[in-house]
PDB file of N, CA and C in Angstrom:
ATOM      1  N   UNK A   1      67.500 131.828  39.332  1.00  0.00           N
ATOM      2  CA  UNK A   1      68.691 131.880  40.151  1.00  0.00           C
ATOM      3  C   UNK A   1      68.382 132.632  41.446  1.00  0.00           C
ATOM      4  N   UNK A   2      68.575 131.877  42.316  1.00  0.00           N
ATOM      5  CA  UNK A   2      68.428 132.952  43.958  1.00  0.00           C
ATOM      6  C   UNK A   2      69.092 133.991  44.229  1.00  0.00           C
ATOM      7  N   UNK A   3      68.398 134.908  44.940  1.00  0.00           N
ATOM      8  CA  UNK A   3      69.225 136.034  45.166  1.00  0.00           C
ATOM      9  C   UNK A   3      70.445 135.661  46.688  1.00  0.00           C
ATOM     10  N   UNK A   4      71.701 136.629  46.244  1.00  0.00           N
ATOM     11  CA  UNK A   4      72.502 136.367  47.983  1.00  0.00           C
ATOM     12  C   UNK A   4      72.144 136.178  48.784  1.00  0.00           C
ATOM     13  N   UNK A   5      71.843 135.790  49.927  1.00  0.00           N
ATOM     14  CA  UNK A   5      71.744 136.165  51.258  1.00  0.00           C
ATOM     15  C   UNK A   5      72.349 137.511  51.528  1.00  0.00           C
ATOM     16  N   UNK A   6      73.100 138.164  51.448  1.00  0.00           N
ATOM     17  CA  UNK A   6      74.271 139.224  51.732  1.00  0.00           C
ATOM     18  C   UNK A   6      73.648 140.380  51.002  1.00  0.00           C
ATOM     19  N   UNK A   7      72.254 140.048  50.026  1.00  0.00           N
ATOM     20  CA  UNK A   7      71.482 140.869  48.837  1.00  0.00           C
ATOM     21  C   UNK A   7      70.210 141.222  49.748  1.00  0.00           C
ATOM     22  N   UNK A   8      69.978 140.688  50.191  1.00  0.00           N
ATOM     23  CA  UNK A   8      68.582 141.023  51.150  1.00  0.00           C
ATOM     24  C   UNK A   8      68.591 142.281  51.672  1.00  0.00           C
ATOM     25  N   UNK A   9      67.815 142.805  51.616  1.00  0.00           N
ATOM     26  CA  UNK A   9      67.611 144.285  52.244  1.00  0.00           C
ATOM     27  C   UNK A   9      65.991 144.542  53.223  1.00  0.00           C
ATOM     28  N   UNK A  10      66.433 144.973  54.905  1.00  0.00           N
ATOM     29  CA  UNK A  10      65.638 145.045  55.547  1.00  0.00           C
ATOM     30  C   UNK A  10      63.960 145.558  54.999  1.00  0.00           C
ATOM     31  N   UNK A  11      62.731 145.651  55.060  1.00  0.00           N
ATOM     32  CA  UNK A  11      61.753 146.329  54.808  1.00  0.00           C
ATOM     33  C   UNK A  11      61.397 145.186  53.349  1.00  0.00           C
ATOM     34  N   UNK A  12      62.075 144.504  52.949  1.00  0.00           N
ATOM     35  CA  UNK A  12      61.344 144.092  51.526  1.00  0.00           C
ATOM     36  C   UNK A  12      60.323 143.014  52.038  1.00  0.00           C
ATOM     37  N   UNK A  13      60.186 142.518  51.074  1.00  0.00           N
ATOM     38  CA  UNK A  13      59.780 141.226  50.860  1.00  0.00           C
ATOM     39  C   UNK A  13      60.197 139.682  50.085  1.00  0.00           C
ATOM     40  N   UNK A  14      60.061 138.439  50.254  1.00  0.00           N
ATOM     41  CA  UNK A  14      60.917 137.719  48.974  1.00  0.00           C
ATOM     42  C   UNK A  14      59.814 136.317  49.532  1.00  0.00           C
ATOM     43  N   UNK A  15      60.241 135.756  48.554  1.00  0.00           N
ATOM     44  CA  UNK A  15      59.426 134.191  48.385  1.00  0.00           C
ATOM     45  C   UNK A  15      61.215 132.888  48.455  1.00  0.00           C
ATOM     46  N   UNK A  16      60.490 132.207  49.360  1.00  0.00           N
ATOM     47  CA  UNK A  16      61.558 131.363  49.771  1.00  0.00           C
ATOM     48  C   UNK A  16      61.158 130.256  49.534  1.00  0.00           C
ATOM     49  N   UNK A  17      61.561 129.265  48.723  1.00  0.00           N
ATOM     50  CA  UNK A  17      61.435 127.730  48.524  1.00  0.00           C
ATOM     51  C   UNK A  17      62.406 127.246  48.699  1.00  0.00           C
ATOM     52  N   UNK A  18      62.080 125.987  49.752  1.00  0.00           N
ATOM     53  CA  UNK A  18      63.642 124.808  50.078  1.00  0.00           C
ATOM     54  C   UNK A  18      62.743 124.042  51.086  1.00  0.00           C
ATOM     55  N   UNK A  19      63.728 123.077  50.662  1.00  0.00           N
ATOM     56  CA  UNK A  19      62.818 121.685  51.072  1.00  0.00           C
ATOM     57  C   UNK A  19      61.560 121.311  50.703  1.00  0.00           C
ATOM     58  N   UNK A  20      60.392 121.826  49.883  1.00  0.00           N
ATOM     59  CA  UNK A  20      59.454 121.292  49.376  1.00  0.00           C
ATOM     60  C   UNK A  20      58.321 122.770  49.878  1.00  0.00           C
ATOM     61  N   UNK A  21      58.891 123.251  50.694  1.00  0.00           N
ATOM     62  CA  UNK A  21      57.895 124.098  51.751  1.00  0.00           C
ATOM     63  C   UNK A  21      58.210 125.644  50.751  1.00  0.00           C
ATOM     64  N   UNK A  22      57.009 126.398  50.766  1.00  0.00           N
ATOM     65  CA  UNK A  22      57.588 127.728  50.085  1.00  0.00           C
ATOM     66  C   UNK A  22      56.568 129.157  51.455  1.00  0.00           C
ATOM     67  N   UNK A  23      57.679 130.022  51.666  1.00  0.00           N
ATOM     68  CA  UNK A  23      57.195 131.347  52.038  1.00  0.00           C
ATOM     69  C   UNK A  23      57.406 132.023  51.842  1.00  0.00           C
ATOM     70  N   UNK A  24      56.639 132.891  52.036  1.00  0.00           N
ATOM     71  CA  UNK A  24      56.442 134.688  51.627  1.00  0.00           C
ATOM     72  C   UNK A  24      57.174 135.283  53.291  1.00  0.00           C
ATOM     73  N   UNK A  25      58.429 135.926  52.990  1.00  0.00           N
ATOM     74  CA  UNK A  25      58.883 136.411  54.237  1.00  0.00           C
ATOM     75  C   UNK A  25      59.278 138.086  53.865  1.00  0.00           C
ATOM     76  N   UNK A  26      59.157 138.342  55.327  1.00  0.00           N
ATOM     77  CA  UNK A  26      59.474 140.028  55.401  1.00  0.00           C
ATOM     78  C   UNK A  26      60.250 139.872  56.265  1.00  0.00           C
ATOM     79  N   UNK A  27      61.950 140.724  55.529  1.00  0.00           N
ATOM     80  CA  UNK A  27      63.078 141.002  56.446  1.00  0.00           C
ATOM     81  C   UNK A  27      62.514 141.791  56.954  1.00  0.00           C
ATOM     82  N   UNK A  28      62.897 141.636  58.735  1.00  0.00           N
ATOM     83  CA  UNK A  28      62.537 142.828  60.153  1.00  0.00           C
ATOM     84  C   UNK A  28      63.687 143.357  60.197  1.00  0.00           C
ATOM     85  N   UNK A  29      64.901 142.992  60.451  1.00  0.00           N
ATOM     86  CA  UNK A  29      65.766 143.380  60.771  1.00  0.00           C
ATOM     87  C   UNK A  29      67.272 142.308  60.378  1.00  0.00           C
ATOM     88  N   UNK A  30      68.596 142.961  60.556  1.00  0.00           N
ATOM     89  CA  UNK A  30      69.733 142.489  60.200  1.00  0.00           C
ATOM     90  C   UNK A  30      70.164 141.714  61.831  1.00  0.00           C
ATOM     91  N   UNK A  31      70.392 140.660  62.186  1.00  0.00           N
ATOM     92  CA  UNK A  31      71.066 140.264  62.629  1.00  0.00           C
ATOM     93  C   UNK A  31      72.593 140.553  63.114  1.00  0.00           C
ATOM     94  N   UNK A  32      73.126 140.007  61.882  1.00  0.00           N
ATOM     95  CA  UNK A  32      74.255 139.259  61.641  1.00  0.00           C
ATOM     96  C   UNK A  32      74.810 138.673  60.401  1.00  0.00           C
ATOM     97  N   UNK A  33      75.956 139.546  59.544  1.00  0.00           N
ATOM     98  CA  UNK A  33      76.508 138.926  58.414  1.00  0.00           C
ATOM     99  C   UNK A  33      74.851 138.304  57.682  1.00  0.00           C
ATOM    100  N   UNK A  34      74.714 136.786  57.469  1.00  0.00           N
ATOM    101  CA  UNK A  34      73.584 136.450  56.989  1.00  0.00           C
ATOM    102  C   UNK A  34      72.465 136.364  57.570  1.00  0.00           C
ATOM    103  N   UNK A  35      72.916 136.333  58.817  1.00  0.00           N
ATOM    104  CA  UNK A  35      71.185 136.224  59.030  1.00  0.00           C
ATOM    105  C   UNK A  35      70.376 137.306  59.217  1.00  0.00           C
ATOM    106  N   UNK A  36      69.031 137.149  59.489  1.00  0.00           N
ATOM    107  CA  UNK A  36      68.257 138.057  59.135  1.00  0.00           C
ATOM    108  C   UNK A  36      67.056 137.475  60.585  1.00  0.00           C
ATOM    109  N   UNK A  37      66.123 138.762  60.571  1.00  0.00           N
ATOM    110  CA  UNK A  37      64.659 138.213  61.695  1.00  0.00           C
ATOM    111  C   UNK A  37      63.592 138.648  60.617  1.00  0.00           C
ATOM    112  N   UNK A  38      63.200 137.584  60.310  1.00  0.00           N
ATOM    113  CA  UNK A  38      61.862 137.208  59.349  1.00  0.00           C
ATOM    114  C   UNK A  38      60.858 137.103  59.980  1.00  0.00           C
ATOM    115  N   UNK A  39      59.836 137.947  59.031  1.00  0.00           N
ATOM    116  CA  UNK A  39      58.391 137.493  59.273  1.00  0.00           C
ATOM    117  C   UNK A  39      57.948 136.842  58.637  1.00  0.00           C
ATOM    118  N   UNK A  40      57.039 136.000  58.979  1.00  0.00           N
ATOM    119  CA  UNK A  40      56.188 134.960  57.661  1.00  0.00           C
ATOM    120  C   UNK A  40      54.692 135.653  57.829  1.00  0.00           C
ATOM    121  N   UNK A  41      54.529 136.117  56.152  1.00  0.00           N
ATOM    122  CA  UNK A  41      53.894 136.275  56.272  1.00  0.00           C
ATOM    123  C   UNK A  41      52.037 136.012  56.125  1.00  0.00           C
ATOM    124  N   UNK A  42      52.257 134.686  56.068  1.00  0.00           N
ATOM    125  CA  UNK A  42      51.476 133.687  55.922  1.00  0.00           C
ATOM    126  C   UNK A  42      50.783 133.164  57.498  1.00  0.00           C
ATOM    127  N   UNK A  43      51.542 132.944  58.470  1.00  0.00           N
ATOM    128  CA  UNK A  43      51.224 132.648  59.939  1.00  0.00           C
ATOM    129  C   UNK A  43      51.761 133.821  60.990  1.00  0.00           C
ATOM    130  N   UNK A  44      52.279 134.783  60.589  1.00  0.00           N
ATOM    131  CA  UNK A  44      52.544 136.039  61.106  1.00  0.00           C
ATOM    132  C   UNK A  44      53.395 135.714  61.818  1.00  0.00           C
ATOM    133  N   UNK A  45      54.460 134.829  62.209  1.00  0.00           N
ATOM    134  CA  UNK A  45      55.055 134.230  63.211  1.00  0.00           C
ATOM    135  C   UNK A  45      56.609 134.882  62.785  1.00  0.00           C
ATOM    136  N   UNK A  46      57.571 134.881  63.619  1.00  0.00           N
ATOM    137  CA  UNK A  46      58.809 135.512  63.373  1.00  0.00           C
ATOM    138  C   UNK A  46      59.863 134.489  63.540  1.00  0.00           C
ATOM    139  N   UNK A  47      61.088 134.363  62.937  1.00  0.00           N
ATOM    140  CA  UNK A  47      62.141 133.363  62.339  1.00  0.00           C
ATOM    141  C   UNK A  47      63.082 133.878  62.290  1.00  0.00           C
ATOM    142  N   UNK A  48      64.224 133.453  62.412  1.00  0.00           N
ATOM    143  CA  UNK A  48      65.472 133.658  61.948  1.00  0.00           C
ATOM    144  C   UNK A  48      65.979 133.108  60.674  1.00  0.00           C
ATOM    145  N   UNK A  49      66.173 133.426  59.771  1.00  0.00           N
ATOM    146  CA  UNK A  49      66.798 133.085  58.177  1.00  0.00           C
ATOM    147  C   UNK A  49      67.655 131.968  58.376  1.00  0.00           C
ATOM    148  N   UNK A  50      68.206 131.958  59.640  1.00  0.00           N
ATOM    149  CA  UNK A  50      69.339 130.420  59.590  1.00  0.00           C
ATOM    150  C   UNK A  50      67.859 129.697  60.384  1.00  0.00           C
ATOM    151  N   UNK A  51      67.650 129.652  61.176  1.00  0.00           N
ATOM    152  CA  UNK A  51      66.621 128.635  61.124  1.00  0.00           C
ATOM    153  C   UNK A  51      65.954 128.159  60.563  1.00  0.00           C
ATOM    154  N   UNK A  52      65.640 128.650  59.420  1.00  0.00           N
ATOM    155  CA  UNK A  52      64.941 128.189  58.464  1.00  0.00           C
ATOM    156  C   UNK A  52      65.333 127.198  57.287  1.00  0.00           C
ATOM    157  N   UNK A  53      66.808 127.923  57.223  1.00  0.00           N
ATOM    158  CA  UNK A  53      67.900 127.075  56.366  1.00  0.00           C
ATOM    159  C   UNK A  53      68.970 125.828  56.800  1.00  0.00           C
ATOM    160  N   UNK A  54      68.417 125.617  58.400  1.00  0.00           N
ATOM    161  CA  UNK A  54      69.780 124.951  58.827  1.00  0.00           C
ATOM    162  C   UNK A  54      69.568 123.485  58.634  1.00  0.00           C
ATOM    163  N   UNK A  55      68.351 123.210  57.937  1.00  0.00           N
ATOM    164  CA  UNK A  55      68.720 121.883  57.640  1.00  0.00           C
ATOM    165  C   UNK A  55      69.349 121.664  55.913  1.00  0.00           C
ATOM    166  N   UNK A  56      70.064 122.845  55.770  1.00  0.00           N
ATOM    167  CA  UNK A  56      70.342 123.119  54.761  1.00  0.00           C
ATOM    168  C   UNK A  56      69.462 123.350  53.047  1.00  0.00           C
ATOM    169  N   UNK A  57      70.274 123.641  52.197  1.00  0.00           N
ATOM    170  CA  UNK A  57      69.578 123.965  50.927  1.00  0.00           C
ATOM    171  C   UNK A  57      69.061 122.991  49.952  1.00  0.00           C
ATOM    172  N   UNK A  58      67.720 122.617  49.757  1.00  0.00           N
ATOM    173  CA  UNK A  58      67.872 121.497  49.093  1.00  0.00           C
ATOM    174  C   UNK A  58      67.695 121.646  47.423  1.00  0.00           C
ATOM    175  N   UNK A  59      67.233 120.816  46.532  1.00  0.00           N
ATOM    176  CA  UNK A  59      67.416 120.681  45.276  1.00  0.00           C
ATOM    177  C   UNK A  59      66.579 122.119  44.938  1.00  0.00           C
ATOM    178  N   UNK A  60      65.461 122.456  45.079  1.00  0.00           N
ATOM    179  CA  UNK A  60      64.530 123.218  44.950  1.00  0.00           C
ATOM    180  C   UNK A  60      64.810 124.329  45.758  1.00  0.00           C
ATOM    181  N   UNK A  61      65.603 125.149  45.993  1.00  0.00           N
ATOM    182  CA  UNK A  61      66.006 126.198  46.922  1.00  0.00           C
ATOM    183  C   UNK A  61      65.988 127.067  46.035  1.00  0.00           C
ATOM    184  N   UNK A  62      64.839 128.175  46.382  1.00  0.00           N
ATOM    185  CA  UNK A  62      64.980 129.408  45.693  1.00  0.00           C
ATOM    186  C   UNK A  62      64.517 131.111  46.641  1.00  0.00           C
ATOM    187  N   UNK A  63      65.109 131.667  46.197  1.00  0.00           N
ATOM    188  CA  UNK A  63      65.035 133.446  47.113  1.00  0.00           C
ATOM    189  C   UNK A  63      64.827 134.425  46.190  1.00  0.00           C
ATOM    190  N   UNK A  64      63.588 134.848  45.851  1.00  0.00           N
ATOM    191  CA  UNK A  64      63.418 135.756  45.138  1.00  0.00           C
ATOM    192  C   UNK A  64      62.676 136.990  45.544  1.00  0.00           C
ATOM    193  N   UNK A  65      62.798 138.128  45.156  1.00  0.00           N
ATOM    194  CA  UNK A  65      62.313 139.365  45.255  1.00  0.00           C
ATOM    195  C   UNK A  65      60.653 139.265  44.929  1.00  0.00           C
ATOM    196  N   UNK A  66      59.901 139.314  45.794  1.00  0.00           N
ATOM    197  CA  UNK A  66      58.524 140.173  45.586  1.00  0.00           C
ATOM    198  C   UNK A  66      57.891 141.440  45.810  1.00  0.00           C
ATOM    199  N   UNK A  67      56.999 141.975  44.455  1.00  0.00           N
ATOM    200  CA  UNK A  67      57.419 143.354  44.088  1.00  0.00           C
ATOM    201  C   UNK A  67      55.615 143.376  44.645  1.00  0.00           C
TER     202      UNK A  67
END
């Protein structure tokens, strides 16, 4: 089961799957209500949490905590 969006807490880490694609992201900072400024930390590149999601959630959508 995915965690909230609204559950995320700056400094962690979490694994994101949707749409077929999966990353390892680090919340930078709070935005806004949901969104968030992500790092990936796979291509080091920085994102916004709705950008990532705005083609919405698909069958395979998952947000989990990595420890």
């Amino acid at each position: 089961m995915p965690i909230a969006l609204d559950n995320l807490r700056v400094g962690r880490t979490y694994l994101l799957i949707n749409q077929g694609e999966k990353r390892k992201l680090e919340i930078v900072s709070r935005i806004s209500g949901e969104n968030f400024r992500v790092k990936d930390l796979d291509t080091l590149e920085y994102y916004t949490l709705e950008e990532l999601l705005q083609w919405g959630k698909g069958k395979d959508y998952d947000l989990e905590e990595l420890r």
